[in-house]
Protein backbone atom coordinates (compact mmCIF):
# COMPACT_ATOMS: atom_id res chain seq x y z
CA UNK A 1 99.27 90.24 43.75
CA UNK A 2 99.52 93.77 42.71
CA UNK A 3 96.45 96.11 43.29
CA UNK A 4 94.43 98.34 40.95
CA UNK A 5 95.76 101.41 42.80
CA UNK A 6 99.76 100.36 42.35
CA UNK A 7 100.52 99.06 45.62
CA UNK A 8 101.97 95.80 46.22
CA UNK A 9 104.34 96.47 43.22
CA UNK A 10 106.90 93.52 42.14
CA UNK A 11 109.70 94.56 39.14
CA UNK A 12 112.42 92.58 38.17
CA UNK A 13 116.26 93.85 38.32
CA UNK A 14 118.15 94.84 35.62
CA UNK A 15 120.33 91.59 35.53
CA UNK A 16 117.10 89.50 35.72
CA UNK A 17 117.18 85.99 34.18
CA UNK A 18 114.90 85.45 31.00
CA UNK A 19 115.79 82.40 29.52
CA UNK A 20 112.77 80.35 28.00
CA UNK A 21 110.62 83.73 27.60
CA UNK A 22 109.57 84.91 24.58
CA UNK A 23 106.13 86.02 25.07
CA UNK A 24 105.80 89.96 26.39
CA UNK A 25 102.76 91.55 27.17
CA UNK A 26 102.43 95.27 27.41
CA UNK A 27 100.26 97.14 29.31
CA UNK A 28 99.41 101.40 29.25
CA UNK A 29 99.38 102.77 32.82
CA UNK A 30 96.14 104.40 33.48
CA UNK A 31 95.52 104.80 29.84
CA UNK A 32 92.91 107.61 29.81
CA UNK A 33 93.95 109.97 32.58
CA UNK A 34 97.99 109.96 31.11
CA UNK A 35 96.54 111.08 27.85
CA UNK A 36 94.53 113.76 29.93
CA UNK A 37 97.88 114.43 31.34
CA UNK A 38 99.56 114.92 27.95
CA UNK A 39 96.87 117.19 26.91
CA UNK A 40 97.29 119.31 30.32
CA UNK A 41 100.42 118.65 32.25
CA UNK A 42 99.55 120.52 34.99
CA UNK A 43 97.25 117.35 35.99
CA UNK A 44 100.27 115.52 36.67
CA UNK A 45 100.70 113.86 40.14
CA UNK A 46 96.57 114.83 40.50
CA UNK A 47 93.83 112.49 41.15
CA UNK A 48 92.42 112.13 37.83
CA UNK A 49 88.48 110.57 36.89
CA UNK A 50 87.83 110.20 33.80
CA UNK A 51 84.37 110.21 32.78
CA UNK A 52 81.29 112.51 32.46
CA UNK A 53 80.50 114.48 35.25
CA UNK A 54 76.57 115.51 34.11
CA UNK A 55 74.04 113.27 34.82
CA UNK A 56 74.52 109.47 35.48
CA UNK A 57 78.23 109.48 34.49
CA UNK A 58 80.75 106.44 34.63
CA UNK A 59 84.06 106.62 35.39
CA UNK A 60 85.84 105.25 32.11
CA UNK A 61 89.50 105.58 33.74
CA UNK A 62 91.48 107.14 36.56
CA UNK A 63 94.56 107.95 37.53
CA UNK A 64 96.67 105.91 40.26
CA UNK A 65 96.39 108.83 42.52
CA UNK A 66 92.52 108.28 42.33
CA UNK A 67 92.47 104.74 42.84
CA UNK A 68 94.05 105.11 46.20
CA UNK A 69 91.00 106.36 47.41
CA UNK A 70 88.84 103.73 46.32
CA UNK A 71 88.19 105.03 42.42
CA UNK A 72 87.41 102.41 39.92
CA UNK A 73 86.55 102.20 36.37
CA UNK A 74 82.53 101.46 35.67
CA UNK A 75 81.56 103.23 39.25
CA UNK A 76 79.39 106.76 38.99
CA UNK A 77 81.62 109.53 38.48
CA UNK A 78 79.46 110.79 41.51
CA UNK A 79 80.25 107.89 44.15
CA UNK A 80 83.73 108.41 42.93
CA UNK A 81 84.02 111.96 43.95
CA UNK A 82 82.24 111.33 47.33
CA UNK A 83 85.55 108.76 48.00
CA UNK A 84 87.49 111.48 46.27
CA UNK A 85 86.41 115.42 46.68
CA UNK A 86 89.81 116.54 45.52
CA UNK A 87 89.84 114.57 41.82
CA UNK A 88 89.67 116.63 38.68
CA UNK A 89 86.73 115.48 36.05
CA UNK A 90 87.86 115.02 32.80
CA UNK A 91 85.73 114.36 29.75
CA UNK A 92 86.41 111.15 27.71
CA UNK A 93 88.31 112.40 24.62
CA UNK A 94 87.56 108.84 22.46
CA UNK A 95 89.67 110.19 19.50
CA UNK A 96 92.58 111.51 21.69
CA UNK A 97 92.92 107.90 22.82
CA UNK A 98 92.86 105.95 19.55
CA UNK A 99 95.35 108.49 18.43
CA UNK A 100 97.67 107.51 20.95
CA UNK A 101 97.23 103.98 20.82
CA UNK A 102 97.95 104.17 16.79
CA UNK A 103 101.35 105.33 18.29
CA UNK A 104 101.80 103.18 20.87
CA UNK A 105 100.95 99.71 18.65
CA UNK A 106 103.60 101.39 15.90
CA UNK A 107 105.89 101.33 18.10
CA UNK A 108 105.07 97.46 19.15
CA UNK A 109 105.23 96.57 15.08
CA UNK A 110 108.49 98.02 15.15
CA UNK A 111 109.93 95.48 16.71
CA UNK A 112 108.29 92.56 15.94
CA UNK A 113 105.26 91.53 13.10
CA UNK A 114 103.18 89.22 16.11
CA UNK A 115 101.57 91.92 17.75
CA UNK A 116 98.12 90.71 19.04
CA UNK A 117 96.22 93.62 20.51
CA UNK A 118 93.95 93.40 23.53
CA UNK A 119 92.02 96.80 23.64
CA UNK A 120 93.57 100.13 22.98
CA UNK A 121 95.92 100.12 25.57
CA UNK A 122 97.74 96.37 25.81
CA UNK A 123 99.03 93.86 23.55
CA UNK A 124 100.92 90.74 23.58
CA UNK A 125 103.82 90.87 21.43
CA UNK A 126 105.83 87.58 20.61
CA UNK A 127 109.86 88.76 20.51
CA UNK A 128 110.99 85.09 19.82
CA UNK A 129 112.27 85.79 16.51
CA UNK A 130 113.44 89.25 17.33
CA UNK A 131 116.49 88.06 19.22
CA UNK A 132 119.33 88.78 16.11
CA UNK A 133 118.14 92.16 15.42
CA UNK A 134 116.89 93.70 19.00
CA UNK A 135 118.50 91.12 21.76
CA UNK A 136 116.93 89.31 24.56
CA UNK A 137 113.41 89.20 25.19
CA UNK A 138 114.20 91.34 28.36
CA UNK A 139 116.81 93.40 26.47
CA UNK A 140 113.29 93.95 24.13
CA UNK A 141 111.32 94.70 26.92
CA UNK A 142 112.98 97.65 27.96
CA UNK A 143 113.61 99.31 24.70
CA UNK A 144 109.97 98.66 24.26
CA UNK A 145 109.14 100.97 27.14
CA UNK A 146 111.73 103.33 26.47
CA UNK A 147 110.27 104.19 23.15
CA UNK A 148 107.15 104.11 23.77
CA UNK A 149 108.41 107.02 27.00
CA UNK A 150 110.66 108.69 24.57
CA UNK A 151 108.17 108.99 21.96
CA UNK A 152 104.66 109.60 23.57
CA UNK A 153 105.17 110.49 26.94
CA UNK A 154 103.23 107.49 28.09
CA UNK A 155 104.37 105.24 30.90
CA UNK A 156 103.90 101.05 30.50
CA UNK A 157 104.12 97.98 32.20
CA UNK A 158 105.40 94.91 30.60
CA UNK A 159 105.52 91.41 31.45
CA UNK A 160 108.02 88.92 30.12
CA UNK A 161 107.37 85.02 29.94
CA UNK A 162 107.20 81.81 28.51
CA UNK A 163 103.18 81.79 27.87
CA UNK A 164 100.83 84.49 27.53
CA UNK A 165 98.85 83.66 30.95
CA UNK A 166 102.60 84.43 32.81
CA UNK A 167 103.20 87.90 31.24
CA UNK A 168 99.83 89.03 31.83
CA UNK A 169 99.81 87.92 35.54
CA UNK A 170 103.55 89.88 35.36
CA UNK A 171 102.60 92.60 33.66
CA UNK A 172 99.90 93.44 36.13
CA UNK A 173 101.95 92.73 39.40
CA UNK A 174 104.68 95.35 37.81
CA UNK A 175 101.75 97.94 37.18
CA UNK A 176 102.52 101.15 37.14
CA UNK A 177 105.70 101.72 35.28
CA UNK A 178 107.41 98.79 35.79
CA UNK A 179 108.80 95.59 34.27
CA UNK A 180 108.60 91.92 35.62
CA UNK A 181 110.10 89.12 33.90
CA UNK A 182 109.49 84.99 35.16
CA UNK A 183 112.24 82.42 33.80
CA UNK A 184 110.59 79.45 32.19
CA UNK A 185 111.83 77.64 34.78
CA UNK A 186 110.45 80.34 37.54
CA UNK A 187 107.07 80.15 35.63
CA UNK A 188 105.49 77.22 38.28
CA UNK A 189 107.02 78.71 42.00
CA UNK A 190 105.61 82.13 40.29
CA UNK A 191 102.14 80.73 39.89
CA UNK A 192 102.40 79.01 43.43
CA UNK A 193 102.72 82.40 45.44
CA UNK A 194 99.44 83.95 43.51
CA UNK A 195 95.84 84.05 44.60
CA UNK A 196 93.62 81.93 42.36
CA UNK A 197 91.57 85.15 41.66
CA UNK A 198 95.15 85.70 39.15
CA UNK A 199 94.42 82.98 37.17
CA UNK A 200 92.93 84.45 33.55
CA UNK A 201 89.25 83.78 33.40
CA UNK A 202 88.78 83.24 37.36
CA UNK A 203 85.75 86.66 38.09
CA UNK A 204 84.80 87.12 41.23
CA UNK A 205 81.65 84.50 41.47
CA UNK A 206 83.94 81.87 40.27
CA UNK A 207 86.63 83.33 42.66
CA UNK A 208 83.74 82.89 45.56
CA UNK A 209 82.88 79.30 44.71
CA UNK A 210 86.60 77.79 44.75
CA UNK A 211 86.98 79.55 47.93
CA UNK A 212 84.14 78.21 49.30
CA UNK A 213 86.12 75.13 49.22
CA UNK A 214 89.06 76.73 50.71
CA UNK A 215 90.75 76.99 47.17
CA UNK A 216 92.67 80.52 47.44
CA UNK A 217 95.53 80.70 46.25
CA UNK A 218 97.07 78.82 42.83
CA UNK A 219 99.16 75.58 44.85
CA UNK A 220 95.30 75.35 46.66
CA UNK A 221 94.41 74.88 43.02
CA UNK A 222 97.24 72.14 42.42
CA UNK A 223 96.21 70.32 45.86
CA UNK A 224 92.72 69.88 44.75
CA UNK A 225 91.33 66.81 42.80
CA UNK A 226 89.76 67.84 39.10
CA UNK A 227 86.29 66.68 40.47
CA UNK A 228 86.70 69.12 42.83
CA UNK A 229 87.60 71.94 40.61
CA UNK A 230 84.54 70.60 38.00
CA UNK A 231 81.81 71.05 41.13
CA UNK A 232 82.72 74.46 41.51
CA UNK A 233 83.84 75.63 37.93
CA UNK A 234 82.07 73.37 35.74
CA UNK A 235 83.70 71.03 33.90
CA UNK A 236 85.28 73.21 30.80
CA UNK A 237 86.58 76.18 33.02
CA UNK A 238 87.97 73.38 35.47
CA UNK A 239 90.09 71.87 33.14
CA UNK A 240 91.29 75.80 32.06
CA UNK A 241 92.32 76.32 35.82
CA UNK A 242 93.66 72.77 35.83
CA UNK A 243 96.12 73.78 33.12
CA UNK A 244 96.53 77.16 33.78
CA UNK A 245 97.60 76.53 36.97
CA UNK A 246 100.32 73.82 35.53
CA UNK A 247 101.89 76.69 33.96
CA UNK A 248 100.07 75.37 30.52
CA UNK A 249 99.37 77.53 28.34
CA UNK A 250 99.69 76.70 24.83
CA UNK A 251 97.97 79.44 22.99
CA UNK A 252 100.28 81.46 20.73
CA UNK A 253 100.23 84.99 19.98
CA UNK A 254 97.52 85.83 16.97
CA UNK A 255 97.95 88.56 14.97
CA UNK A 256 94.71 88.15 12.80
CA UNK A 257 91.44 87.94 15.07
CA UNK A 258 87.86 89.13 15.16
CA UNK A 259 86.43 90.34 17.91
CA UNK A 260 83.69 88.59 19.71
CA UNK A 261 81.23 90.94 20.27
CA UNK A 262 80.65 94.66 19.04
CA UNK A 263 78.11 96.48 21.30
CA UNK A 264 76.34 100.66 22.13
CA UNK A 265 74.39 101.48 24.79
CA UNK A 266 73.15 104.29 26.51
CA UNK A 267 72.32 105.52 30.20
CA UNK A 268 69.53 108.10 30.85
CA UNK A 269 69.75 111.25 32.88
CA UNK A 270 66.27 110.23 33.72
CA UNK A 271 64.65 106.79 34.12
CA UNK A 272 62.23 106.46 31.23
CA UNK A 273 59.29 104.34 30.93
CA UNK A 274 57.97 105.62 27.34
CA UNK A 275 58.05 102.54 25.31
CA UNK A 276 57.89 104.51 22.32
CA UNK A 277 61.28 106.31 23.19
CA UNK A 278 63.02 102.72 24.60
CA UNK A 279 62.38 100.98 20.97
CA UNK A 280 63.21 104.02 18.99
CA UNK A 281 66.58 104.26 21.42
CA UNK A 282 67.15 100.28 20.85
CA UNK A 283 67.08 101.15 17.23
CA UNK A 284 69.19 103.80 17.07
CA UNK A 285 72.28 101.89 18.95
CA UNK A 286 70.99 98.91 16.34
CA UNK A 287 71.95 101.09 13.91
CA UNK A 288 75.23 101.93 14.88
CA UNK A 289 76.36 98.42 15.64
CA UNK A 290 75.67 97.50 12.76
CA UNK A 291 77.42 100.19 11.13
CA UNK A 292 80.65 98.80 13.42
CA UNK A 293 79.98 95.33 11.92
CA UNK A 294 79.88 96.62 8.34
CA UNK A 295 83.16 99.11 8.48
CA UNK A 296 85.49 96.10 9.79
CA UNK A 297 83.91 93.95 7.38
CA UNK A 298 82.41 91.46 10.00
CA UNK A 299 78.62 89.75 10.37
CA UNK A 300 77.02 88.49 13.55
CA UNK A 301 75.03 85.77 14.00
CA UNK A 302 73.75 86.40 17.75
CA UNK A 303 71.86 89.78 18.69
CA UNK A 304 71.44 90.24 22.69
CA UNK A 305 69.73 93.36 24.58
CA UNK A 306 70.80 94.65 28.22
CA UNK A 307 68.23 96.53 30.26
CA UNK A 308 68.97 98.18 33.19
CA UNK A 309 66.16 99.26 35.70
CA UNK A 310 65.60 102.39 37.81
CA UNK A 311 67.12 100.00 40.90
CA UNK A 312 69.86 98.95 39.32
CA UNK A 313 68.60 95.04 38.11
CA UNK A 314 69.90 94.50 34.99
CA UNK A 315 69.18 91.90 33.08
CA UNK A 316 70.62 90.51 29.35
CA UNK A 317 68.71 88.64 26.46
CA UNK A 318 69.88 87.07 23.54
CA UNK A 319 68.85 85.31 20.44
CA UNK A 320 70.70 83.53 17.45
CA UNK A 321 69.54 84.32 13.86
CA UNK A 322 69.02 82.31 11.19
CA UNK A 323 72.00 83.45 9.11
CA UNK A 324 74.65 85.82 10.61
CA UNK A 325 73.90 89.78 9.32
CA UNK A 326 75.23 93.14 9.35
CA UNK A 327 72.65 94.87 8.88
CA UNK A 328 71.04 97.29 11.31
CA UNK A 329 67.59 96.65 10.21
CA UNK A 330 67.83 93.08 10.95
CA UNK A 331 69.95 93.69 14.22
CA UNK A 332 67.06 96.12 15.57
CA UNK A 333 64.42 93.88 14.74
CA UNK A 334 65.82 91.39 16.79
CA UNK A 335 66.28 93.28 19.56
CA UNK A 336 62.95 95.17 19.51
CA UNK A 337 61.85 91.46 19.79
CA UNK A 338 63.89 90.72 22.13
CA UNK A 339 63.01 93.82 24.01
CA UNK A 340 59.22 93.38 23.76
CA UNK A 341 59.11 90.13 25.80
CA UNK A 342 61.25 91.72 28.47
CA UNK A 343 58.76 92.53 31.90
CA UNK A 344 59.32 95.83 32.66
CA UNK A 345 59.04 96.03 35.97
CA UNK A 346 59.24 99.81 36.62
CA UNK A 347 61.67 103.22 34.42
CA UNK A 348 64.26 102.00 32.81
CA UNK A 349 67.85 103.52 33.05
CA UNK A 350 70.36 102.01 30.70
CA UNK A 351 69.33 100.03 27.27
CA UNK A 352 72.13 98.40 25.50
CA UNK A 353 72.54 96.34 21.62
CA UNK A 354 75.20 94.14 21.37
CA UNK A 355 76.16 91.96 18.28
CA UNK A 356 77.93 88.68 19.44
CA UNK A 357 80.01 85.33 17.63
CA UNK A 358 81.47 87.54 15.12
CA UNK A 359 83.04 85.79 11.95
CA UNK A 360 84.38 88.14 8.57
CA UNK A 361 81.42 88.77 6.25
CA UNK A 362 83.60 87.24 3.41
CA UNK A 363 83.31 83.83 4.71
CA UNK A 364 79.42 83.97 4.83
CA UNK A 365 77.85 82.97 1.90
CA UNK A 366 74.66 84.72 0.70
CA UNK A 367 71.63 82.37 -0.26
CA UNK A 368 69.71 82.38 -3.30
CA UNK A 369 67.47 84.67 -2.15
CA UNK A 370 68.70 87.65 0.22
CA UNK A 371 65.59 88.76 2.29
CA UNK A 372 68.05 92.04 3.22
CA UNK A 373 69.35 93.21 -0.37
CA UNK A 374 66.92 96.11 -0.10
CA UNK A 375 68.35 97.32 3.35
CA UNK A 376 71.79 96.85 2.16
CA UNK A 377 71.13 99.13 -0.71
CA UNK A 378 70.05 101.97 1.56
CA UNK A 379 72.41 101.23 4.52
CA UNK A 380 75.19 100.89 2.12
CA UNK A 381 74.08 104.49 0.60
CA UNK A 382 74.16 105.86 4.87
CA UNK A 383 77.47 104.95 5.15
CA UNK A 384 78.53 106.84 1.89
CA UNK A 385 76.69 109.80 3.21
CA UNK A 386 78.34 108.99 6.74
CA UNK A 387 82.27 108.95 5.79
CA UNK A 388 81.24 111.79 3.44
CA UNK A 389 79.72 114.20 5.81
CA UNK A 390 80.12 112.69 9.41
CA UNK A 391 77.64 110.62 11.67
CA UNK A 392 73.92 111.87 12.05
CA UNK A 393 73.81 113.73 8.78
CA UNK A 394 71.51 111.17 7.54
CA UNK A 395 69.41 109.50 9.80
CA UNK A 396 66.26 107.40 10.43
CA UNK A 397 63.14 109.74 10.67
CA UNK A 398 61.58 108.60 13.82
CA UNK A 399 64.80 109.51 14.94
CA UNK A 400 64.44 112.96 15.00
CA UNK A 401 62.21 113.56 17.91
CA UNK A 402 63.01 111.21 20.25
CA UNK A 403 62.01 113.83 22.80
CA UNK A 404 59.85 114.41 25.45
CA UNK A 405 58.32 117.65 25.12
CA UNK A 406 60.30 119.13 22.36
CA UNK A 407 64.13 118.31 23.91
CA UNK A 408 66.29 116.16 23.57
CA UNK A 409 66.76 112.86 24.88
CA UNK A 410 68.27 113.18 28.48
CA UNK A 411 71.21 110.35 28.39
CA UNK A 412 74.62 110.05 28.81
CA UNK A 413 76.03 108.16 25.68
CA UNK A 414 78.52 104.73 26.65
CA UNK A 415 80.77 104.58 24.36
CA UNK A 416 80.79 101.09 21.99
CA UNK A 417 82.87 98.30 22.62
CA UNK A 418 84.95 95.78 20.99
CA UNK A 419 85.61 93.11 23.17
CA UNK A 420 88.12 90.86 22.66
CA UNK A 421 88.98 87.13 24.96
């Protein structure tokens, strides 16, 4: 299996069979650090990090010459440089990115209308009724990332199949800048050579526990017996692997989704242990998520915290509401709540919000009573004021000072997330 910092890299030859494939999935090379590299060519060929270097930074992305040293995304920008003295910092440039993937997903729609996005920076794309107009789905493969070369400088890798699970498990063995296609009737020796930690879904505890049994690699996973498989996986992601590993996969390419869960949170310069700054913080990111939830017309029905301590625990707590909301009053009283019967142990470092089993707010029907019309009123009014004359022109009061002897807040903002299966 191909590794996070490009070696081990498998592509397929120009004259490479893809009967029974249909299914591509697309993926942008180091996303982050080759739109740094747009932006300043004379990164290229350097190890980029991209995150923020003040404070208790994360690195959001880097570059495959900074993952040969160890570099990963999530780790402190500062234990990344200590692997890496020689990377260049850059700042996260949020809009930079979505502008690029606008371009990059175009570019996917121009060749076919079942485009299901992933995250900015990958997408399946289902090419089986492209094949009058654009050719093979291999032929459509490499158009693809000739485009998307031609036309934004970006590199990708793509991943041709029958099923989504193959082209993703392609895709990422041709990473970076490559192509790998598996014949439908390749699809099972393919999955027979790859370690079960390839399999979609399999993290690293459930990676441990099949192990544990000796199961390491995907034919391990076809010698086993299912009761085997449910003792260490449970009984629902058993029968996944079960299938998975079969080369079944029947799940088509969807072009209409929602999200799963919407989420802010932030990570101090300093630990704090002023409860007074934690709950107004907790209803600040409330705030914003729900803001998320109202712009792409969405309501959750499940609120959870995360709270990470000055050592590092972190722990998560969640809790379903009556009726599904997207409303930030509603969404920070539940996690205030949730957040009050948390035992805080000693400073805290990171607090997060997160809004979770998503569904479109059309298809939620209000009662006869709606305990929330008020803060609709004046939330709907923020966002007015918001598109009008940008985020933080009108805020909550107690937001103001959320400082500690007259400055600001010390924290390093985390971007929010949409996460998607």
């Amino acid at each position: 299996m191909g590794r996070g910092d490009g070696t081990g890299r498998v592509v397929s030859p120009e004259d490479a069979d893809d009967t029974g494939t249909g299914i591509l999935h697309v993926d942008m090379d180091a996303f982050y650090a080759a739109v740094a590299v747009l932006d300043d060519p004379s990164l290229a060929g350097k190890p980029i990090i991209v995150g923020a270097l003040e404070g208790r930074g994360v690195v959001s992305s880097a570059s495959y010459e900074a993952r040969r040293y160890g570099v990963r995304s999530a780790m402190p920008v500062r234990q990344a440089l200590n692997l890496c003295p020689t990377a260049v910092v850059v700042h996260p440039a949020f809009e930079r990115f979505l502008e690029e993937s606008e371009k990059v997903m175009k570019i996917f729609h121009d060749f076919t209308p079942i485009v299901e996005p992933l995250s900015i920076d990958e997408a399946f794309l289902d090419v089986r009724g492209a094949r009058r107009l654009w050719g093979s789905p291999g032929q459509i493969a490499r158009m693809v990332r000739s485009r998307v070369r031609d036309e934004t400088g970006l590199a990708c890798s793509v991943g041709v199949a029958a099923t989504k699970h193959v082209a993703k498990m392609a895709s990422t063995l041709a990473k970076p800048d490559g192509m790998l296609i598996v014949a439908e009737a390749d699809s099972q020796d393919f999955l027979h050579r790859q370690p079960v930690r390839a399999l979609w879904g399999i993290g690293p505890k459930a990676g441990e526990a099949l192990a544990s049994r000796g199961i390491r690699t995907v034919a391990d996973v076809l010698d086993s017996p299912r009761p085997v498989l449910e003792r260490a996986l449970g009984h629902a992601m058993a029968d996944r692997v079960w299938h998975l590993a079969r080369g079944v996969d029947p799940r088509g390419v969807e072009t209409e989704r929602v999200e799963k869960s919407v989420g802010h949170e932030e990570t101090f310069h300093t630990d704090i242990s002023d409860t007074a700054v934690l709950r107004s913080e907790l209803r600040r990111l409330s705030d914003r998520v729900g803001r998320r939830l109202r712009r792409n017309g969405w309501e959750a029905s499940t609120i959870s915290i995360k709270v990470r301590f000055a050592d590092f625990t972190t722990i998560t707590r969640s809790h379903t509401l009556p009726e599904s909301t997207s409303v930030g009053q509603r969404i920070g009283d539940a996690a205030l709540e949730l957040f009050d019967a948390v035992d805080r142990i000693m400073a805290i470092r990171l607090v997060g919000v997160r809004a979770e089993k998503l569904r479109h707010a059309s298809s939620t029907a209000l009662g006869l009573w709606d305990d929330d019309e008020d803060w609709r009123r004046v939330e709907g009014a923020l966002d007015g004021a918001t598109a009008k004359f940008g985020r933080g022109a009108i805020t909550r009061a107690n937001l103001l000072d959320r400082a500690r002897g007259g400055a600001g807040l010390p924290s390093h903002h985390n971007p929010g997330t949409l996460e998607v299966e």
